[in-house]
Protein backbone atom coordinates (compact mmCIF):
# COMPACT_ATOMS: atom_id res chain seq x y z
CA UNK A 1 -34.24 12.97 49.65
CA UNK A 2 -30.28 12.72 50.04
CA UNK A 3 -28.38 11.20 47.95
CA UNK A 4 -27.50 7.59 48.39
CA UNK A 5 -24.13 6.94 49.45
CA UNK A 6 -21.24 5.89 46.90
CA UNK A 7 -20.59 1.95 46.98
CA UNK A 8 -17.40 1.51 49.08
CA UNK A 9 -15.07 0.23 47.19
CA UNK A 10 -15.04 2.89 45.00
CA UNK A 11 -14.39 6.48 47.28
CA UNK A 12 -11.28 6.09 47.11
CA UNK A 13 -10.49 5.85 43.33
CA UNK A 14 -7.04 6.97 42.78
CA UNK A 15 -7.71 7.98 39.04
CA UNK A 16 -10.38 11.11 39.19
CA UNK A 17 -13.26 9.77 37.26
CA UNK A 18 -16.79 10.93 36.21
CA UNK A 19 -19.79 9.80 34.54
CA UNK A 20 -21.24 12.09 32.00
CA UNK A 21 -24.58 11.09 29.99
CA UNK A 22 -25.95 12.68 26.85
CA UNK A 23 -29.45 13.19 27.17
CA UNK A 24 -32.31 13.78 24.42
CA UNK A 25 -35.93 13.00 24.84
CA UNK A 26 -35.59 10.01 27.04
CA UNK A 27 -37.78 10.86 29.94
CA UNK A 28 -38.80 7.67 31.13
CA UNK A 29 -35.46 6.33 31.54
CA UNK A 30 -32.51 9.23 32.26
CA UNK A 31 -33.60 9.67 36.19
CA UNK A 32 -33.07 6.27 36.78
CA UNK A 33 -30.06 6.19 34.85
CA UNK A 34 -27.70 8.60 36.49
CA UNK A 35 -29.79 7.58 40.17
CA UNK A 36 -28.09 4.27 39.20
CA UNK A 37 -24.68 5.53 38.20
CA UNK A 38 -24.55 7.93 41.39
CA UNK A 39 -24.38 4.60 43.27
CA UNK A 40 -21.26 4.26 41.77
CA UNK A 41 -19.66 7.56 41.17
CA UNK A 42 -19.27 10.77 42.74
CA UNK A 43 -19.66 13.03 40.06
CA UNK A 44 -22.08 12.32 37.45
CA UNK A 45 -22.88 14.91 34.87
CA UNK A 46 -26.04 14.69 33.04
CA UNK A 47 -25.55 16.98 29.91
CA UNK A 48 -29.37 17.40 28.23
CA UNK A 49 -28.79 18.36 24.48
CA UNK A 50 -31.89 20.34 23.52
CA UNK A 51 -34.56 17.83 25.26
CA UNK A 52 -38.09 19.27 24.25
CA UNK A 53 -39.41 16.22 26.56
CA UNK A 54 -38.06 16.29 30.26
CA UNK A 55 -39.47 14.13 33.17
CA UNK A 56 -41.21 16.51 35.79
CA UNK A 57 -39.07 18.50 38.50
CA UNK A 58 -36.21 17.77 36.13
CA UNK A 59 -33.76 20.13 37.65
CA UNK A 60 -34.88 19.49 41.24
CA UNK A 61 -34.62 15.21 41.26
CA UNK A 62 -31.35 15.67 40.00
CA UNK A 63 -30.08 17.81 42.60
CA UNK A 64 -31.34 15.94 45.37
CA UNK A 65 -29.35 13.07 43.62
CA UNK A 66 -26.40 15.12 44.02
CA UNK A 67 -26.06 15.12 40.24
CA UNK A 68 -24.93 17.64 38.30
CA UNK A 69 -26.76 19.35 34.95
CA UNK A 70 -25.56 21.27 32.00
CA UNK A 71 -28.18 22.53 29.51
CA UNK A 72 -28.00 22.79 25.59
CA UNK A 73 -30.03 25.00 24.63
CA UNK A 74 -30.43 23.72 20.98
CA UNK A 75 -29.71 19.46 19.68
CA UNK A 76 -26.37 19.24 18.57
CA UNK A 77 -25.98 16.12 18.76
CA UNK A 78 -24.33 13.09 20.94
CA UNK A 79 -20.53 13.99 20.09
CA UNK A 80 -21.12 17.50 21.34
CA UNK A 81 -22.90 17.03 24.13
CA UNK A 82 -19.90 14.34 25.09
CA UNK A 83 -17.25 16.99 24.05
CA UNK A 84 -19.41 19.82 25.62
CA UNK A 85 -19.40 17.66 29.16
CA UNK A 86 -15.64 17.29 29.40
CA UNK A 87 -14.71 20.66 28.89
CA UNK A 88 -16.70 21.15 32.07
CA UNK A 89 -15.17 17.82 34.11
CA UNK A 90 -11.76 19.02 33.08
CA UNK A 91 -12.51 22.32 34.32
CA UNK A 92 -12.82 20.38 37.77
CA UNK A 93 -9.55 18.66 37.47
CA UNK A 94 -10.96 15.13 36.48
CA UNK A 95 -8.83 12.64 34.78
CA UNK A 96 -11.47 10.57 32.94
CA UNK A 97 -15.39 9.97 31.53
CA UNK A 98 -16.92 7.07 31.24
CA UNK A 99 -20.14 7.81 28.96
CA UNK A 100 -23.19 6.10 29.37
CA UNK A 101 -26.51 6.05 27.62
CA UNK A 102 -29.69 7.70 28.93
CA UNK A 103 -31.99 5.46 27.49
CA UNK A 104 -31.48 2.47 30.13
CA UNK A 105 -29.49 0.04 27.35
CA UNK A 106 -26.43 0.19 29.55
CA UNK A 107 -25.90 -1.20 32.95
CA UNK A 108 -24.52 0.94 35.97
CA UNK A 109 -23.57 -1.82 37.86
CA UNK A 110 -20.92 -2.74 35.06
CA UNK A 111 -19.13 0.52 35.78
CA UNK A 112 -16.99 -1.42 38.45
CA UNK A 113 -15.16 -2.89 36.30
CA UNK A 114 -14.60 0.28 34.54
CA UNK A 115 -13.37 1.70 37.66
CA UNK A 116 -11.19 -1.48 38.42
CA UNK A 117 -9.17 -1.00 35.57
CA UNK A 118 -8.71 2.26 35.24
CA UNK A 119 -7.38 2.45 38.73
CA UNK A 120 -5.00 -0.27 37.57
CA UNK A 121 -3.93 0.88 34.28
CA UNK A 122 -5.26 4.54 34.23
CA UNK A 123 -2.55 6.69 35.44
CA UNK A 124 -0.89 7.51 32.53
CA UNK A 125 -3.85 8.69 31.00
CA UNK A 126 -3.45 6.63 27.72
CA UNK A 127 -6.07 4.77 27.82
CA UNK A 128 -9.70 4.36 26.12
CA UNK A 129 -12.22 1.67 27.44
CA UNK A 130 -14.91 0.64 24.96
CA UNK A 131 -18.09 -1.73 26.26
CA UNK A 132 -18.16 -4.68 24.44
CA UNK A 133 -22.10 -5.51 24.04
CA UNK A 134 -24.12 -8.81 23.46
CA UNK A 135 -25.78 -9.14 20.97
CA UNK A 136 -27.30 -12.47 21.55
CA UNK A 137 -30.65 -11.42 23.40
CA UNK A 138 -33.12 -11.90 21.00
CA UNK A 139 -34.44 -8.10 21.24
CA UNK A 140 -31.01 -7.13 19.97
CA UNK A 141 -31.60 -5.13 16.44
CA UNK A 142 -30.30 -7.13 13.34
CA UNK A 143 -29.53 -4.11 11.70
CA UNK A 144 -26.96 -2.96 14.75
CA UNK A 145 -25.20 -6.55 14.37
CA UNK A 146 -24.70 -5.73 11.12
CA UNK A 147 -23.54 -2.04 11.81
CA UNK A 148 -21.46 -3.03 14.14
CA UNK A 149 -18.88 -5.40 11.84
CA UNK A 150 -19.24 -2.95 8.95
CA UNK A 151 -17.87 -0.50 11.42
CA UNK A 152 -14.83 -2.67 13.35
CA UNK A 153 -13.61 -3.79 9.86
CA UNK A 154 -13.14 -0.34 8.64
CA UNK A 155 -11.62 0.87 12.11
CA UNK A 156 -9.52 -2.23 11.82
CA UNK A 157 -8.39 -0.98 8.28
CA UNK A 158 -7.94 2.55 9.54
CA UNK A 159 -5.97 2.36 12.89
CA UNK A 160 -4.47 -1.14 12.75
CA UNK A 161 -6.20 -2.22 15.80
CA UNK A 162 -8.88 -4.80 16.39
CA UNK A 163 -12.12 -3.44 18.89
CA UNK A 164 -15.02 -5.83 18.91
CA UNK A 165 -17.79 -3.38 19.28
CA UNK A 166 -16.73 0.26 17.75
CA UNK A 167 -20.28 1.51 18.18
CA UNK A 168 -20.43 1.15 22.02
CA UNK A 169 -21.29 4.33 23.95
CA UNK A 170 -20.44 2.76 27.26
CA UNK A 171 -17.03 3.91 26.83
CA UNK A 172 -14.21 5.92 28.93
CA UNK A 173 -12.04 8.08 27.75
CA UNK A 174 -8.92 10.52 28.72
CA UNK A 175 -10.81 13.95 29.40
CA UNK A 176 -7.03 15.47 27.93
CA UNK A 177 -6.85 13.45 24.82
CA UNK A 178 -10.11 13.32 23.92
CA UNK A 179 -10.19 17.39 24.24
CA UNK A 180 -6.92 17.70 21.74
CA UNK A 181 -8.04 15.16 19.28
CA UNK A 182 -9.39 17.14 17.24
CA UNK A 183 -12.69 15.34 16.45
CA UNK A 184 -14.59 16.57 13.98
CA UNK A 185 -18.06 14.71 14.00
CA UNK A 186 -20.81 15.72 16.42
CA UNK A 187 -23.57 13.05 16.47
CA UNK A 188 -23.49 9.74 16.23
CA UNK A 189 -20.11 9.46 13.88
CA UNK A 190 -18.62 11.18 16.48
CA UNK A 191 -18.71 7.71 18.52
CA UNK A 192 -16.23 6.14 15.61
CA UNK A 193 -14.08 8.76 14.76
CA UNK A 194 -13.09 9.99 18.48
CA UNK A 195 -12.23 6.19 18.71
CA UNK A 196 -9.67 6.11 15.43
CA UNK A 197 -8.26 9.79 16.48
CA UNK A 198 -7.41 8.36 19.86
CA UNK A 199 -6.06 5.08 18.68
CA UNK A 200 -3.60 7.31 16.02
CA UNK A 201 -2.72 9.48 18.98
CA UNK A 202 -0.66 6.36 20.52
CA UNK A 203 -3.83 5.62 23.34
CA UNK A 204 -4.10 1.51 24.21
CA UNK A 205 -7.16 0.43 23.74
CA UNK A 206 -8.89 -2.04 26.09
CA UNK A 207 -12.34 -3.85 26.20
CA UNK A 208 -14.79 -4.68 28.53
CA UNK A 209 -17.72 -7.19 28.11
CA UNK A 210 -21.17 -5.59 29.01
CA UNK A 211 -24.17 -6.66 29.72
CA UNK A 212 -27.29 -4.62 27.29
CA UNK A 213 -30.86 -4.64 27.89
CA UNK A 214 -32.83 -4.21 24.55
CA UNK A 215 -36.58 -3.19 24.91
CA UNK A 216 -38.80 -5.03 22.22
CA UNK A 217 -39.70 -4.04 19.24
CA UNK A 218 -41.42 -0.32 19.37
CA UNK A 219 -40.93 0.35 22.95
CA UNK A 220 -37.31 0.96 22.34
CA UNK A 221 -36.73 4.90 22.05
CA UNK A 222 -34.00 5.63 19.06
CA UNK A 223 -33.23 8.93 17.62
CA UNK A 224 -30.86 6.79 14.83
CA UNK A 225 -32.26 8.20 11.45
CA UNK A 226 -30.93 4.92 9.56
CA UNK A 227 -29.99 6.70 5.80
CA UNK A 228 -28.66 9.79 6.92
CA UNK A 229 -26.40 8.33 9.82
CA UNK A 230 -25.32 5.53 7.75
CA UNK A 231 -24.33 7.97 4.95
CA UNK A 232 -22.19 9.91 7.43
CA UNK A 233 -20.85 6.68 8.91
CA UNK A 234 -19.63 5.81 4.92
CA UNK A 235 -18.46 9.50 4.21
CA UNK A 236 -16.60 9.30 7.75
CA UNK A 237 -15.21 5.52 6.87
CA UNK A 238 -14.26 6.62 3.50
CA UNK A 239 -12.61 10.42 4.72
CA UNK A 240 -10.76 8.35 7.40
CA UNK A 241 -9.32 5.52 4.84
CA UNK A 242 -8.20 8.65 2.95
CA UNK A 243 -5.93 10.39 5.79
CA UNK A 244 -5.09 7.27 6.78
CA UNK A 245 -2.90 7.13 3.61
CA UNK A 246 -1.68 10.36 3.29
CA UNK A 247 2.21 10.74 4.32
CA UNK A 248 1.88 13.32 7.20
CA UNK A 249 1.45 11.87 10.86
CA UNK A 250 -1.06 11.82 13.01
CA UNK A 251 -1.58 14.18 15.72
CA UNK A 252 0.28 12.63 18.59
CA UNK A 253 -2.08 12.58 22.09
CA UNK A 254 0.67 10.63 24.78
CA UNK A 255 4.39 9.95 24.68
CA UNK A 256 5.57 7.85 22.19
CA UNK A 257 6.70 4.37 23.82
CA UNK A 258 9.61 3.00 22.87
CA UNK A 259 9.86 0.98 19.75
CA UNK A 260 11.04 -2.51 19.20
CA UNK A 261 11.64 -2.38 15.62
CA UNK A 262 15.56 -2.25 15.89
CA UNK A 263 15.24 -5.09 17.91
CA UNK A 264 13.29 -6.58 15.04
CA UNK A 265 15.94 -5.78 12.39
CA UNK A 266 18.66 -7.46 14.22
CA UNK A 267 17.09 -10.39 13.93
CA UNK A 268 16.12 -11.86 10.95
CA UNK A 269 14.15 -14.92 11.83
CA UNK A 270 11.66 -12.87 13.97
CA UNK A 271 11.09 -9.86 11.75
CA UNK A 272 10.19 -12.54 8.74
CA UNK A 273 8.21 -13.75 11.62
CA UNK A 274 6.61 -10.47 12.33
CA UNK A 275 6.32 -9.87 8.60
CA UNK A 276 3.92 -13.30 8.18
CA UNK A 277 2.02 -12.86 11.41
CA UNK A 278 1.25 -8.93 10.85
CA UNK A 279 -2.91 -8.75 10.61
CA UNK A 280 -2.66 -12.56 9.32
CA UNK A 281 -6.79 -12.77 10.36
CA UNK A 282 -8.68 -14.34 6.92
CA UNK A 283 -10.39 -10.99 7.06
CA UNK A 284 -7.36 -8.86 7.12
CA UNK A 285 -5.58 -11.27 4.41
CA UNK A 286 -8.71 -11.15 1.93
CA UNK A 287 -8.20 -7.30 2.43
CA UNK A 288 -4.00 -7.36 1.51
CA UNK A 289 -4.62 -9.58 -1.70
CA UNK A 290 -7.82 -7.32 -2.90
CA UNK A 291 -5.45 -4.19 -2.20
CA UNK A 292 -2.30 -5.65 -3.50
CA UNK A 293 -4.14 -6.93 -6.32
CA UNK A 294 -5.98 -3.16 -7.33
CA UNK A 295 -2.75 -1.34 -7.30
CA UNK A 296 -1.16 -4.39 -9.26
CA UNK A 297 -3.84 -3.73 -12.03
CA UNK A 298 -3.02 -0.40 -12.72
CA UNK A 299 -1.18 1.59 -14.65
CA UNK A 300 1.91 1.94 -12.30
CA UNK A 301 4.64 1.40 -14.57
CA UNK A 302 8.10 0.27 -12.69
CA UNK A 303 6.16 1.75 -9.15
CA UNK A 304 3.88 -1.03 -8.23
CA UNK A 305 5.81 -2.72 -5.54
CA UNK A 306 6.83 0.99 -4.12
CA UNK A 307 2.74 1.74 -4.36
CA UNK A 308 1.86 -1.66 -2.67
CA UNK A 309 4.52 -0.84 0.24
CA UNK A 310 3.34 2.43 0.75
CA UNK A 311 -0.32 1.55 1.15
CA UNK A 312 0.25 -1.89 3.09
CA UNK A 313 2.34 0.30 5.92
CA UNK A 314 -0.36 2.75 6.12
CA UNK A 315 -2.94 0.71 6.15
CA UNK A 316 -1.16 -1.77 8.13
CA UNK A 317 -1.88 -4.71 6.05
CA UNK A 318 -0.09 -8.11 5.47
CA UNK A 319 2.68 -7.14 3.21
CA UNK A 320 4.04 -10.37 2.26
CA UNK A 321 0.54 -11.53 1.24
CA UNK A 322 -0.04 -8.10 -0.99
CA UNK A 323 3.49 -8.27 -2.72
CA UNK A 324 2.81 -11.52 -3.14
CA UNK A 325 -0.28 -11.59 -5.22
CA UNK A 326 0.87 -8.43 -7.60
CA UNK A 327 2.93 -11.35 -9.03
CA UNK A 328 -0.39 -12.52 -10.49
CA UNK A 329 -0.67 -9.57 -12.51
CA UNK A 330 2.63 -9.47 -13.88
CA UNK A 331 2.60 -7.97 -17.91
CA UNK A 332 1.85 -9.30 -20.25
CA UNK A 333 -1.49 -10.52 -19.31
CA UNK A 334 -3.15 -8.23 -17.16
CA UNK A 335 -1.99 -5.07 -19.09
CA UNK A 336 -3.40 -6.99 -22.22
CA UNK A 337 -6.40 -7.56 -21.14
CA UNK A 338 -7.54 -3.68 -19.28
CA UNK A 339 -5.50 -2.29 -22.55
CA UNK A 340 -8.31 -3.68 -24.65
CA UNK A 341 -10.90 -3.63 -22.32
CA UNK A 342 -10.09 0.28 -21.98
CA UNK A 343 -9.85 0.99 -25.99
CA UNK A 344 -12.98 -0.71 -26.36
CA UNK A 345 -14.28 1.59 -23.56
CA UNK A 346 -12.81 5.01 -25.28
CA UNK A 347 -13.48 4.09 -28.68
CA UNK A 348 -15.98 1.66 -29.31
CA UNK A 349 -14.48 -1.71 -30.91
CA UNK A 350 -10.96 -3.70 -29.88
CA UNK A 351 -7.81 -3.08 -30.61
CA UNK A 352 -7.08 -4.81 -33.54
CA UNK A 353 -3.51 -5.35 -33.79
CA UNK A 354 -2.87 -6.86 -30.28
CA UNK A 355 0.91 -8.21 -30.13
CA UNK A 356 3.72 -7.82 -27.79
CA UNK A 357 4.99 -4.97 -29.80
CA UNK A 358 1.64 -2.98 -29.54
CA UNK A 359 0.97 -4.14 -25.91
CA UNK A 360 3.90 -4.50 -24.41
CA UNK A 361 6.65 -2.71 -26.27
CA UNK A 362 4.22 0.37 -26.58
CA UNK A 363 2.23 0.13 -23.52
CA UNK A 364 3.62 4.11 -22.70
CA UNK A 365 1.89 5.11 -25.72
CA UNK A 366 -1.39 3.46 -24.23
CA UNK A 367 -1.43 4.84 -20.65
CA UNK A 368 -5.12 6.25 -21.49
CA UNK A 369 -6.59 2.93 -22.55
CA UNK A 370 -5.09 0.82 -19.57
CA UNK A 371 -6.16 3.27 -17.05
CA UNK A 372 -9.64 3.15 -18.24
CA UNK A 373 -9.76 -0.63 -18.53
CA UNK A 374 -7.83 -1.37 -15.18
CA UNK A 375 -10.49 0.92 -13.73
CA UNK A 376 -13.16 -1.51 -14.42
CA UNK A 377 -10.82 -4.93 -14.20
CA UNK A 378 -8.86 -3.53 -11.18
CA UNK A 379 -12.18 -3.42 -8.62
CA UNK A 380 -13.13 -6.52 -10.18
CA UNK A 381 -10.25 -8.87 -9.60
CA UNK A 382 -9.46 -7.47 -6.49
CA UNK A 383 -12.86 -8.61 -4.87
CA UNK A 384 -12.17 -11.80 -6.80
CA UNK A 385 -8.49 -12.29 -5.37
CA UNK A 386 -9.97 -10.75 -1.99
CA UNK A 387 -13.00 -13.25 -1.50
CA UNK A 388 -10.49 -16.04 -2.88
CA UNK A 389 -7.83 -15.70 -0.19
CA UNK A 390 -9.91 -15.33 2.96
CA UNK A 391 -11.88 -18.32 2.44
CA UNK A 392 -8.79 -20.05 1.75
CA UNK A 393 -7.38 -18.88 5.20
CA UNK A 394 -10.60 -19.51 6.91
CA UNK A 395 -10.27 -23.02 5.89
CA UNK A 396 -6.88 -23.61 6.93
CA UNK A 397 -7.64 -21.92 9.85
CA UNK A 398 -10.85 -24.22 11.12
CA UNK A 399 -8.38 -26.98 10.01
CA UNK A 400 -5.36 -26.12 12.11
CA UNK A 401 -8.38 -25.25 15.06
């Protein structure tokens, strides 16, 4: 059987674009799959990552399909197989992937709009499109709603940038960028951390709404192992947070664009503006108080502005809001209270003799005791202070709705 022809309005692309899709153990679904995307795109790579189950005359329906194959010979998981497939579409001189899942959850007959804009906004090769899925079909898996925030708040906290749905594998991505990016993950992390290492790299990020079907419950085929892969996803999350705030930039993956902060600094009224408006979501505000409020607790003597700063422009959190609330934990008060939390921590009973000359005046001599206590207070108050300030903003945000 030939293939079928390509739909129209798509041969003659201007941006060089292929489909590539990661394949393990879904035999019932992956012919029908990359049939479907075929419709849409000339070159469609099906890249099987150590299948041990394989629908019959594999090789052979595939070819007739016009569709190319590249074997694993052992699982390595989804972010090598991905990786693995653009090193061979950029060996053919192809500007983009757009991935799609072999298990039938994505649609092929969204990949026009995929197409559409990258043929509008593509050429530059800056660009990463990420599916945006619906979750309200009631097949839809509580537990990847839930994944799915706890993911796009800490991408949020680690690039700056908001993306709906951070777990999506319908996604398309700069074969070039994605190649020097340096990714590090190769299963299912790898779908989170090639997004941050392209969105530090200078790429724009755009989203698409998709449609998802969602088998019922125990006909859908997952190879998610839910502890392990949520352990890497919080060892990625929290190795990410950590670069994220160490001095040395990122590695840069397009030309810089030019930057309108001079523009800011000459005038006043705007960058105050700028200052208030800068990730002013309830979310992003509970995050700047909790933050500005831990590093306000402890024991940075003379440096806790500088330390706020620091971490609020790496971060990119609302700095007004996080210098703000540090003036909640000016001495004598909070150094009081994690000084004798802490000595009762190290040595058993309180410290007896608590007066601004032994708090205060000697606080130096009792570095050892505030750490300890601001240790314990610090996490503390700054969920307190965190949970305080975004429900305050949500409500004066429903009210100004």
């Amino acid at each position: 059987m030939p293939a079928e022809p390509l739909s129209t309005c798509w041969q003659g692309n201007s941006v060089k674009t292929a489909v590539a899709i990661p394949l393990y153990d879904n035999p019932a679904t992956i012919l029908a799959v990359a049939a479907a995307c075929r419709r849409h795109v000339e070159d469609v790579l099906v890249i099987d990552d150590g299948s041990t189950r394989l629908p019959p005359d594999f090789e052979d329906a595939l070819d007739r399909q016009g569709i190319d194959l590249l074997r694993r010979h052992s699982n390595g998981g989804q972010g090598a197989a991905i990786l693995n497939g653009a090193e061979r579409l950029a060996a053919k001189g192809l500007d983009y992937v757009i991935t799609v899942d072999a298990d039938g959850q994505h649609l092929a007959d969204d990949l026009p709009a995929f197409l559409t804009l990258l043929d509008a906004e593509g050429a530059e090769k800056d660009l990463i499109i990420v599916g945006v899925r619906d979750f309200q079909d009631s097949n839809a898996p509580r537990s990847s709603v839930f994944g799915r925030n706890f993911s796009n708040f800490w991408v949020k906290l680690e690039t700056g940038v908001s993306c709906a749905d951070t777990q999506s594998g319908f996604r398309a991505y700069p074969i070039k960028a994605l190649l020097r990016s340096g990714c590090r993950c190769r299963r299912y992390t790898f779908i989170v951390e090639s997004l941050v290492r392209l969105l530090w790299g200078g790429l724009r990020l755009q989203e698409l709404p998709i449609r998802t079907i969602y088998q019922p419950p125990g006909q859908y085929v997952s190879h998610f192992r839910p502890f392990l892969d949520n352990l890497r996803f919080s060892l990625l999350h929290t190795w990410l947070v950590c670069r994220r705030l160490l001095p040395w930039p990122h590695r840069r993956l397009v030309p810089r664009k030019p930057s309108s902060f001079l523009a800011l600094l000459r005038s006043p009224r705007a960058f105050l503006g700028q200052l208030l408006r800068e990730n002013a979501s309830p979310e992003m505000l509970g995050v700047s108080a909790g933050v500005g409020t831990f590093l306000a607790v402890l024991p940075l003597i003379s440096c806790h502005t500088i330390a706020i700063l620091y971490t609020c422009v790496r971060l990119k959190l609302n700095k007004v809001m996080a210098l703000a609330i540090q003036n909640l934990y000016m001495p004598p008060l909070a150094p009081f209270l994690c000084i004798e939390l802490g000595h009762f921590l190290l040595r058993g009973h309180f410290l007896r003799e608590a007066s601004m000359q032994t708090i205060v005046r000697e606080a130096h001599l009792r570095l050892l005791d505030w750490l300890a206590g601001s240790l314990v207070l610090g996490p503390l108050f700054a969920i307190l202070a965190g949970l305080a300030t975004y429900f305050v903003a949500r409500g004066i945000q429903h009210r100004n709705a």
